[in-house]
Protein backbone atom coordinates (compact mmCIF):
# COMPACT_ATOMS: atom_id res chain seq x y z
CA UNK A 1 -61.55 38.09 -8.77
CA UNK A 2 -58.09 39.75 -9.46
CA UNK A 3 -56.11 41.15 -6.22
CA UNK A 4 -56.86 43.82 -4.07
CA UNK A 5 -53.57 46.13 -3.85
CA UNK A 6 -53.25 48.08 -0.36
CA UNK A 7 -51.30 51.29 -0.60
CA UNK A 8 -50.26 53.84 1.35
CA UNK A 9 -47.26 55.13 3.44
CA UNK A 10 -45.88 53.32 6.09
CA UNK A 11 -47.65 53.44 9.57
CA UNK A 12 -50.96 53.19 7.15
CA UNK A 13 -52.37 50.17 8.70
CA UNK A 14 -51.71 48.03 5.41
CA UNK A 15 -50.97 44.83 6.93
CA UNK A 16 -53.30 45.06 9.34
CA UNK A 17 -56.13 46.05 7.47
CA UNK A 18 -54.79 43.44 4.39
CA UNK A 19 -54.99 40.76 6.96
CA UNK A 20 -58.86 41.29 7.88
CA UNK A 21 -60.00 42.24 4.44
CA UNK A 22 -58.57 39.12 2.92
CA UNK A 23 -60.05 36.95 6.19
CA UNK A 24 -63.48 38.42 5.72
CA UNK A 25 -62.93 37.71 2.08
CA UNK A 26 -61.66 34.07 2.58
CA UNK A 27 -59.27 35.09 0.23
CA UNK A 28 -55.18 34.93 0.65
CA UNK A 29 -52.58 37.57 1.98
CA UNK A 30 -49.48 38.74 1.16
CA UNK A 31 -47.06 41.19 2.47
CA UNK A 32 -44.75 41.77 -0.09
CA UNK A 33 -42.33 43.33 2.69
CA UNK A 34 -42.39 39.75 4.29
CA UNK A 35 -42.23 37.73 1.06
CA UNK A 36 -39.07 39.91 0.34
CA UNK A 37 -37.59 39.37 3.40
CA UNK A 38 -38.33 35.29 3.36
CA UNK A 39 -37.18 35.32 -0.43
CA UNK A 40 -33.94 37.05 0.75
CA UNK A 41 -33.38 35.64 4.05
CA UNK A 42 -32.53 39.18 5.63
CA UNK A 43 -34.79 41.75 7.31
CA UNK A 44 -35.95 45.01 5.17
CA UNK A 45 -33.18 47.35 6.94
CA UNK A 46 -30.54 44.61 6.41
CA UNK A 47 -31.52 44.29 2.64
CA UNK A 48 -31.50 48.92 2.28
CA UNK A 49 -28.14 48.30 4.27
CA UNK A 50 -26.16 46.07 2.24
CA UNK A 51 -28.24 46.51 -1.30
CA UNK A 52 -29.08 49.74 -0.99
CA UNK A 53 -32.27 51.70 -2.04
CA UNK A 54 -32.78 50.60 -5.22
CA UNK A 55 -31.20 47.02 -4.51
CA UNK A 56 -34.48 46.81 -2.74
CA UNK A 57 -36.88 47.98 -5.15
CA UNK A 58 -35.63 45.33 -7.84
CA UNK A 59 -36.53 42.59 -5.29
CA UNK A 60 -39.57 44.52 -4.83
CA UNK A 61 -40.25 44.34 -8.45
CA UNK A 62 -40.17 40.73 -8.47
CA UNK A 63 -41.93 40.15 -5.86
CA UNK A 64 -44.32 42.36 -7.10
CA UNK A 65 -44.29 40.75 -10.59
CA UNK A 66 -44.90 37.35 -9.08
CA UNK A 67 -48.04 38.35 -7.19
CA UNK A 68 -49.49 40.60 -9.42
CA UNK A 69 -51.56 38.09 -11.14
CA UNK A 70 -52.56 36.37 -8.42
CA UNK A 71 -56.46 36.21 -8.18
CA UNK A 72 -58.44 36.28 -4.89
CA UNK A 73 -55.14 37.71 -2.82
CA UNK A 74 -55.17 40.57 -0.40
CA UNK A 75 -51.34 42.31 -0.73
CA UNK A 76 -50.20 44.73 1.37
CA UNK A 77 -47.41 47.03 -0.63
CA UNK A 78 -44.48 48.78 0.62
CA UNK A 79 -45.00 52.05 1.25
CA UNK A 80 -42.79 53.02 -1.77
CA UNK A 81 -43.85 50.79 -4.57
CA UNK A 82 -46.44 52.77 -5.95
CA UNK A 83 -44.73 55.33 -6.57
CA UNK A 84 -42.96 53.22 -9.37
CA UNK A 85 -44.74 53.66 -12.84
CA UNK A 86 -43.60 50.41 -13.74
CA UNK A 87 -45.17 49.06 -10.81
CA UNK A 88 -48.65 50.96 -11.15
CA UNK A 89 -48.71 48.91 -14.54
CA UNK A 90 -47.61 45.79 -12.95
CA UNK A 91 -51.04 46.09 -11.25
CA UNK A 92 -53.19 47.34 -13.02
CA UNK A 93 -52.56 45.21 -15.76
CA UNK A 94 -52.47 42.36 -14.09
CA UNK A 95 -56.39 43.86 -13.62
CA UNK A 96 -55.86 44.70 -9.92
CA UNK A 97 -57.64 46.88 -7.50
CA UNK A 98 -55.47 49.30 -5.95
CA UNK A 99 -56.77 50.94 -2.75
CA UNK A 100 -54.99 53.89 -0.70
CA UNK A 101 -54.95 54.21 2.87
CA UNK A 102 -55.10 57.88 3.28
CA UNK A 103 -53.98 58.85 6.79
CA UNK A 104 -53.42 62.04 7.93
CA UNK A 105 -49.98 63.25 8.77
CA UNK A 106 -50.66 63.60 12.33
CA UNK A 107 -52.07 60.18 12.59
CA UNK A 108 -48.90 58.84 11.24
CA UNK A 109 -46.46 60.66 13.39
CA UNK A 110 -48.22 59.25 16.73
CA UNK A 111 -48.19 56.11 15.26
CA UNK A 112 -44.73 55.51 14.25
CA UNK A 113 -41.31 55.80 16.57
CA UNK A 114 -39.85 59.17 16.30
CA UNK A 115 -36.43 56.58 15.45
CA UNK A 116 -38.24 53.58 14.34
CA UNK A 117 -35.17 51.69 12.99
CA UNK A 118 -37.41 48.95 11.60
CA UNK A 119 -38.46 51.50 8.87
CA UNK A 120 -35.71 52.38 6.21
CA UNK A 121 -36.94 55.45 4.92
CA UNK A 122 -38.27 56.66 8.09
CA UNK A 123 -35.06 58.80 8.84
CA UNK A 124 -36.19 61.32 11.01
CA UNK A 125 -39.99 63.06 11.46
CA UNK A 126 -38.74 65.65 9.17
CA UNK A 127 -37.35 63.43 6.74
CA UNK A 128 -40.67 61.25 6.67
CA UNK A 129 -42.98 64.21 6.55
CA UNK A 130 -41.02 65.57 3.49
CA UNK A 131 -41.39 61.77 1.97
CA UNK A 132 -44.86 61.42 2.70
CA UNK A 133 -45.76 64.92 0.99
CA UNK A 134 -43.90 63.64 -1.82
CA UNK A 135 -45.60 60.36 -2.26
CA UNK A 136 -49.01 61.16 -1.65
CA UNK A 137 -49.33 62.49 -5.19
CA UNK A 138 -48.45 59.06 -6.30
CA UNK A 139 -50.98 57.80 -4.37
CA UNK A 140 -53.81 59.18 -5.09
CA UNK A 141 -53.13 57.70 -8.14
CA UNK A 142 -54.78 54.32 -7.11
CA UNK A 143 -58.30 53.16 -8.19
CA UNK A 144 -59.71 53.47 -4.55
CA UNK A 145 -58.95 56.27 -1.80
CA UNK A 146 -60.19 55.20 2.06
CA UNK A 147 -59.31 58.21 4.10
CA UNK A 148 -58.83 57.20 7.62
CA UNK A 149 -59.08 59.57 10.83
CA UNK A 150 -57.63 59.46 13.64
CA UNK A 151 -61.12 57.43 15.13
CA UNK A 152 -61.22 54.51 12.43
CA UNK A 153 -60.35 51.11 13.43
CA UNK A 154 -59.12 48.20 11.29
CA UNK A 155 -62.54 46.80 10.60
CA UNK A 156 -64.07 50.22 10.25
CA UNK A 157 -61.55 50.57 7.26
CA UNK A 158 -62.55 47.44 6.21
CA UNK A 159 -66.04 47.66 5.84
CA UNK A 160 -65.44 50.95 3.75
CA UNK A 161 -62.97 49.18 1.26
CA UNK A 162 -66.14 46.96 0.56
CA UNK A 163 -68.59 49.42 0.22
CA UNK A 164 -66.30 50.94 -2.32
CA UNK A 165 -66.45 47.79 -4.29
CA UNK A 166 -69.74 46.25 -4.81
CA UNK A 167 -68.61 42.79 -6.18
CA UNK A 168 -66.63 42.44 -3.36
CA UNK A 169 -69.53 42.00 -0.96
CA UNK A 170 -71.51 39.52 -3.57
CA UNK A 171 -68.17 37.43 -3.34
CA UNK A 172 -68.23 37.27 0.66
């Protein structure tokens, strides 16, 4: 079966939830954050720091470009890369599944550090609120919406990624 894309904004859960959907699956995961990082040999911030924003998103790109036709993976996205045309057309013709992770605002915010350091584009909770309103157009793009309140768990989210896709559960 082709990939299964996670999307969302950062503080989503898409690593988390990537990591259980792809063990239920038997199926591989990647984080493309982490495969970045490896690839470059520098952490996210270090790689914004020194190559900038869009130094970033061209070793996004190809990271992107090297999983995308990867079949029976699990990959958790950045929380920016679907917001890329070029990289909504990566996946889906590559023939993968793209899936948000809708969280609410509020969930977000009490999940993430009010000057979480680890997160480039997290500036301030102004700055992040104004960048999530502006993505979430982008995302809602994706094949798949799981909206996720502030009671879901990992496994609850999960379970409703497969009952949103059939085959998935005939391939468990």
């Amino acid at each position: 079966m082709p990939s299964i894309f996670l999307i969302g904004f950062m503080g989503s859960g898409k690593t988390t939830v990537g990591r259980l959907l792809a063990e239920r699956l038997g199926w591989s995961f990647v984080d493309l954050d982490r495969r970045i990082a490896d690839t470059d040999g520098r952490t996210i911030p270090e790689i914004f720091s020194e190559r900038s924003e869009a130094g970033f998103r061209a070793a996004e790109r190809q990271a992107l470009s090297e999983t995308a036709g990867a079949t029976n993976t699990v990959v958790a996205t950045g929380g920016g890369l679907f917001c890329d045309p070029k990289n909504r057309s990566l996946i889906s013709g590559a023939g993968g599944w793209s899936v948000f992770l809708d969280v609410p605002w509020t969930v977000l915010e009490a999940r993430l550090e009010p000057e979480d350091l680890n997160r480039p584009m997290w500036g301030s909770p102004s700055s992040a609120r104004a960048l999530f309103e502006q993505r979430h157009a982008d995302y809602r793009l994706a094949d798949a919406v799981v909206t996720i309140g502030a009671g879901l768990n990992p496994s609850d989210v999960v379970e409703a990624i497969l009952l949103l896709c059939p085959e998935l559960v005939c391939a468990i």
